[in-house]
N, C-alpha and C. Protein backbone atom coordinates (compact mmCIF):
# COMPACT_ATOMS: atom_id res chain seq x y z
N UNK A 1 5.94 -9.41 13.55
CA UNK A 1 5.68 -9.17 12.16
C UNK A 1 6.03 -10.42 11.35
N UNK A 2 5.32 -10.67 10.22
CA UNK A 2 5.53 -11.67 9.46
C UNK A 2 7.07 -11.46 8.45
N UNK A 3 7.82 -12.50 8.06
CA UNK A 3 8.96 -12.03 7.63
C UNK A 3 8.32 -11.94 5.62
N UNK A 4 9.12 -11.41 5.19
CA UNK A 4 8.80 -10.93 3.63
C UNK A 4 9.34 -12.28 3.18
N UNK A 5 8.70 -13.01 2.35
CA UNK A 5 8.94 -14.33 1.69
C UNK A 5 9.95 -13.91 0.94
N UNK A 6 9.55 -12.57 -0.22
CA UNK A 6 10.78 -12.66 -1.41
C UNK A 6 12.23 -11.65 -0.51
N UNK A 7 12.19 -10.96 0.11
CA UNK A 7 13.17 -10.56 0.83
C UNK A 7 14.04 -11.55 1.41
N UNK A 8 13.62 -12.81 1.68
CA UNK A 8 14.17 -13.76 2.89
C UNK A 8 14.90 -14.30 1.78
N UNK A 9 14.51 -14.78 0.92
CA UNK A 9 14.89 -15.56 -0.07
C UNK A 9 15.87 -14.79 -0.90
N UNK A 10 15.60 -13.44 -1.25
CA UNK A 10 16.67 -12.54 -2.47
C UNK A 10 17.66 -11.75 -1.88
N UNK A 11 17.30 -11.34 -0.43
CA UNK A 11 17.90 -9.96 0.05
C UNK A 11 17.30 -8.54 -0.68
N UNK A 12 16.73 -8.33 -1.45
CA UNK A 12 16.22 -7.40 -1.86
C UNK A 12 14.50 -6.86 -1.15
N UNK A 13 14.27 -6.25 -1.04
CA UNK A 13 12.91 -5.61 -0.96
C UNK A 13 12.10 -6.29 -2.13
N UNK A 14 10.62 -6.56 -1.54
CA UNK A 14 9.49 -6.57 -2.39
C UNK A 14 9.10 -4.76 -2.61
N UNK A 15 7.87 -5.15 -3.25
CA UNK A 15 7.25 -4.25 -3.95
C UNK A 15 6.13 -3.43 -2.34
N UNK A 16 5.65 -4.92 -2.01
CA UNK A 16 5.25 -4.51 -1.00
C UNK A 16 5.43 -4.37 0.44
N UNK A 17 6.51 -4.23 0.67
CA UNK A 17 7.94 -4.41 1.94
C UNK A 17 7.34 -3.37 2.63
N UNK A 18 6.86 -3.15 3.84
CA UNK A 18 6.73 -1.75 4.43
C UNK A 18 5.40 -1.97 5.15
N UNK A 19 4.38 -2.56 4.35
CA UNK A 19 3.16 -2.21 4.50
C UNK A 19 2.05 -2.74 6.56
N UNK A 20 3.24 -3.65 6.64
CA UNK A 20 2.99 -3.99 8.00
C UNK A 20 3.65 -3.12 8.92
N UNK A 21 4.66 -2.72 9.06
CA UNK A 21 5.46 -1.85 9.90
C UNK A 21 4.65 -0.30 9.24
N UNK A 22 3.90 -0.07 8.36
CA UNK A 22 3.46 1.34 8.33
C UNK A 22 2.05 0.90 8.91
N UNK A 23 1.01 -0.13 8.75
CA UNK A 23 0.08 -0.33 9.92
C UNK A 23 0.49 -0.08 10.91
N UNK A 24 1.47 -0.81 11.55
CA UNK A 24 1.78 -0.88 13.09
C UNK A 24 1.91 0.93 13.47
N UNK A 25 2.35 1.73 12.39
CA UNK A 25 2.65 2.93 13.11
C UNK A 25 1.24 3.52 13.02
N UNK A 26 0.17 3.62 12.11
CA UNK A 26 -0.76 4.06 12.07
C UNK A 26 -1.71 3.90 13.02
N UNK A 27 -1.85 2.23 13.64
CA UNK A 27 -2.27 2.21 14.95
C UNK A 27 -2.26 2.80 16.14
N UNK A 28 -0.86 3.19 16.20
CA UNK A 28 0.24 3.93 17.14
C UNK A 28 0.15 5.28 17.12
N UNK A 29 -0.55 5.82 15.57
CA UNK A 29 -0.67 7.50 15.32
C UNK A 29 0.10 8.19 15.00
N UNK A 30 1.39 7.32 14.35
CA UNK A 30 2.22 7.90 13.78
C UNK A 30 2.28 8.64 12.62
N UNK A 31 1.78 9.12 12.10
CA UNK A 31 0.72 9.01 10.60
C UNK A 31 2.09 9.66 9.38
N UNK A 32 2.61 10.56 10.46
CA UNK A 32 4.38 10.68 8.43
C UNK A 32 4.81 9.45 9.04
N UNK A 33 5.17 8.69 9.63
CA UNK A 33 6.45 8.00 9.77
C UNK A 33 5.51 6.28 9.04
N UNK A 34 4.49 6.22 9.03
CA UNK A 34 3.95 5.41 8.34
C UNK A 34 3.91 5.42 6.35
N UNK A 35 3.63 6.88 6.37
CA UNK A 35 3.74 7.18 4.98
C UNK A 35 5.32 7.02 4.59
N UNK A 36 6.15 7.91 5.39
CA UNK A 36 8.00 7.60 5.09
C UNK A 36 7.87 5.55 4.59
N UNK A 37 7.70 4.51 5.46
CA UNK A 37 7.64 3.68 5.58
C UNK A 37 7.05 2.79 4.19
N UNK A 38 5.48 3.11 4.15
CA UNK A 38 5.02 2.50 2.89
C UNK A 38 4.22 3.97 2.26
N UNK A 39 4.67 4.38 1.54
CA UNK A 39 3.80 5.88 1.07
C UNK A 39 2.56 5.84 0.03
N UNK A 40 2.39 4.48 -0.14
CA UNK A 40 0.79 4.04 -0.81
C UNK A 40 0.27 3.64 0.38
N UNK A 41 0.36 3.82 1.84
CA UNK A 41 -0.96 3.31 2.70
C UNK A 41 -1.51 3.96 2.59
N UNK A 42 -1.94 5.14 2.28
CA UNK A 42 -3.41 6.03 2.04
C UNK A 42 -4.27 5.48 1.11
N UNK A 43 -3.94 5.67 0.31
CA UNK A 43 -4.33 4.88 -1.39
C UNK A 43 -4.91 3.52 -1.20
N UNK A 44 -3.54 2.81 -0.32
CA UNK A 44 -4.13 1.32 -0.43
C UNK A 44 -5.54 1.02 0.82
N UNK A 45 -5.75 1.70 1.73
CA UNK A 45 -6.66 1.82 2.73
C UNK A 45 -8.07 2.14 1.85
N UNK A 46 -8.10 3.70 0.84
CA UNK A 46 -9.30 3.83 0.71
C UNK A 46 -9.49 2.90 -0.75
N UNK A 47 -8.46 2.17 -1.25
CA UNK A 47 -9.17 0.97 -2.30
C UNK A 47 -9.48 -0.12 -1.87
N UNK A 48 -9.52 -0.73 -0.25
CA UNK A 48 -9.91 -1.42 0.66
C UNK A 48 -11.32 -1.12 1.00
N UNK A 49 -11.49 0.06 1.48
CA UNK A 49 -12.73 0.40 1.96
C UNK A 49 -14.12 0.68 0.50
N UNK A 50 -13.52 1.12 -0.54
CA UNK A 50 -14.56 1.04 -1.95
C UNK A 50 -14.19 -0.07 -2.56
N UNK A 51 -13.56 -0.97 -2.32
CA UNK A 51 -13.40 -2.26 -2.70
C UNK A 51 -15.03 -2.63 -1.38
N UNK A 52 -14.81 -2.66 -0.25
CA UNK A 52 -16.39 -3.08 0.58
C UNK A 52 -16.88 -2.53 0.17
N UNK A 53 -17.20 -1.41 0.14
CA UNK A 53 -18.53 -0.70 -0.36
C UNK A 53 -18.78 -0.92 -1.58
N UNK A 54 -18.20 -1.25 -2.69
CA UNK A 54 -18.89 -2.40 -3.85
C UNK A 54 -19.34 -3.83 -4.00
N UNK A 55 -18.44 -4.09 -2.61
CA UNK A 55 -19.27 -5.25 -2.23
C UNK A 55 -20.37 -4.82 -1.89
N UNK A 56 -20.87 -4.31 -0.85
CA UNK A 56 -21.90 -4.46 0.26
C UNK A 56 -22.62 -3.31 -0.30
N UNK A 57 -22.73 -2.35 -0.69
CA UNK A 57 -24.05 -1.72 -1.84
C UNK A 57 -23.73 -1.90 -3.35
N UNK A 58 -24.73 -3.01 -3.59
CA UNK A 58 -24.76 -2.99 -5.40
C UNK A 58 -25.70 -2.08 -6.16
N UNK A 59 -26.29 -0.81 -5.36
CA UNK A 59 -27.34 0.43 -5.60
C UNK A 59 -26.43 0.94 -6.37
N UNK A 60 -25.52 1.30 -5.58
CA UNK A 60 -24.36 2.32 -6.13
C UNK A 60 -22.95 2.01 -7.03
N UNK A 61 -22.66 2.39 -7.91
CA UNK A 61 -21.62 1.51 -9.05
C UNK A 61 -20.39 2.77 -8.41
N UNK A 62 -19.23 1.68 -7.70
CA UNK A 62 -18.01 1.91 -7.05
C UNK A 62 -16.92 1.58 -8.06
N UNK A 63 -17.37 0.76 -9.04
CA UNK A 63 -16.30 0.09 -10.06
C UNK A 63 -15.00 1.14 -10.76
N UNK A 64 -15.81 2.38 -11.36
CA UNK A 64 -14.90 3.71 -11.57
C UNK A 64 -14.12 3.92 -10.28
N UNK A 65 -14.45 3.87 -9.09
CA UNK A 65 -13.30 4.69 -7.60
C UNK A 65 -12.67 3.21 -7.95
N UNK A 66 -13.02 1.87 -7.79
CA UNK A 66 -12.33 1.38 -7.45
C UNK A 66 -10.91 1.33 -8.34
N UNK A 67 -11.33 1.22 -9.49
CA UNK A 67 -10.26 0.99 -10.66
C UNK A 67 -9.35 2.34 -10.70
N UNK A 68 -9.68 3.50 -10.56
CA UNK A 68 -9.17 4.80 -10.29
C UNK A 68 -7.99 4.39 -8.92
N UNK A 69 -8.56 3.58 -7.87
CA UNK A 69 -7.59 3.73 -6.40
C UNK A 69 -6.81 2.65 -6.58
N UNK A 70 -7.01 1.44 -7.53
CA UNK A 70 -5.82 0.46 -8.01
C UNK A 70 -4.63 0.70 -9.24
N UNK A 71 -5.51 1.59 -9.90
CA UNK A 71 -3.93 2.03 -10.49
C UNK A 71 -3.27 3.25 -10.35
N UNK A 72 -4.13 4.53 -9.04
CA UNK A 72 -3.37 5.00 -8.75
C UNK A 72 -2.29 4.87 -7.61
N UNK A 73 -3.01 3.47 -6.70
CA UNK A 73 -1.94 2.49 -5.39
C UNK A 73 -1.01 1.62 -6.39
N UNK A 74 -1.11 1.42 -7.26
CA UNK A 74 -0.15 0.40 -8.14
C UNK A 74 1.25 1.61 -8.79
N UNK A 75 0.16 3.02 -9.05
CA UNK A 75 1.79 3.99 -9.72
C UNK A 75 2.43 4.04 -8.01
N UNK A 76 2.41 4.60 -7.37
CA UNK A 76 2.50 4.86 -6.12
C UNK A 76 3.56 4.09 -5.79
N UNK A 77 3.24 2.37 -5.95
CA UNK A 77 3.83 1.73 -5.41
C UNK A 77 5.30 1.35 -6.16
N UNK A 78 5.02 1.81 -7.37
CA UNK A 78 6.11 1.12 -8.21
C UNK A 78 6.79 2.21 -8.14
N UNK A 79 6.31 3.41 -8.24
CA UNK A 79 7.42 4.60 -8.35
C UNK A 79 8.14 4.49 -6.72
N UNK A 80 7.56 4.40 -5.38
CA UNK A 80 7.94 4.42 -4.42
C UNK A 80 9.35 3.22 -4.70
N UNK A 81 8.79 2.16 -5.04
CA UNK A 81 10.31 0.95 -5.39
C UNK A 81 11.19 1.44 -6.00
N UNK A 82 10.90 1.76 -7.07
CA UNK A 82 11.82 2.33 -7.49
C UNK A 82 13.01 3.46 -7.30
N UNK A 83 12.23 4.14 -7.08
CA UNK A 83 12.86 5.18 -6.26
C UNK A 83 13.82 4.48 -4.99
N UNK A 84 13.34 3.58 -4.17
CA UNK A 84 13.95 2.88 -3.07
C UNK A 84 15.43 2.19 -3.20
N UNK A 85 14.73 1.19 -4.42
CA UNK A 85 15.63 1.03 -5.17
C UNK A 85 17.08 1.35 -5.80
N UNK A 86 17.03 2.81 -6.31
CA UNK A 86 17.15 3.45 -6.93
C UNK A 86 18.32 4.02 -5.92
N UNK A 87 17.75 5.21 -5.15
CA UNK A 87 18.65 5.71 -4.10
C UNK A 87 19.02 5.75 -3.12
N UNK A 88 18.13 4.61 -2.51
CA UNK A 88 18.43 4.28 -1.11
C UNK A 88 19.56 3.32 -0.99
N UNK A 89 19.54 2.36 -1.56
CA UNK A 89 20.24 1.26 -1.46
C UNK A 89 21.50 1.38 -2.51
């Protein structure tokens, strides 16, 4: 795994801290212990995939899903930090 630039440097968690170790489990089929891990990989997967599909069909206007799956992976993510933040540590 790649090491977290701002973690290495602060000791603290990024925002996006998790998101490789919850791939690795999803590969694996782990599918809660990925969400426990980073709990916007759902979110951030299908604003990946209508992020392509606005690329690759310009028939169809994706711009509404897409903007809908970036700021609902952006609350997600910040409430998840926070929260992490918050009571874990």
């Amino acid at each position: 795994m790649l090491p977290c630039f701002f973690k290495s440097y602060t000791g603290l968690d990024c925002i996006g801290c998790g998101i490789q170790r919850s791939i690795n489990f999803l590969f694996h089929g782990e599918f809660i212990k990925a969400f426990e891990i980073f709990p916007a990989i759902y979110t951030t997967i299908l604003f990946f995939v209508f992020i392509g599909l606005h690329l690759l069909d310009k028939n169809r206007k994706y711009h509404n899903v897409v903007i809908f799956f970036a700021i609902t992976n952006a609350s997600i993510m910040i409430i998840s930090y926070v929260y992490k933040m918050k009571f874990l540590y």
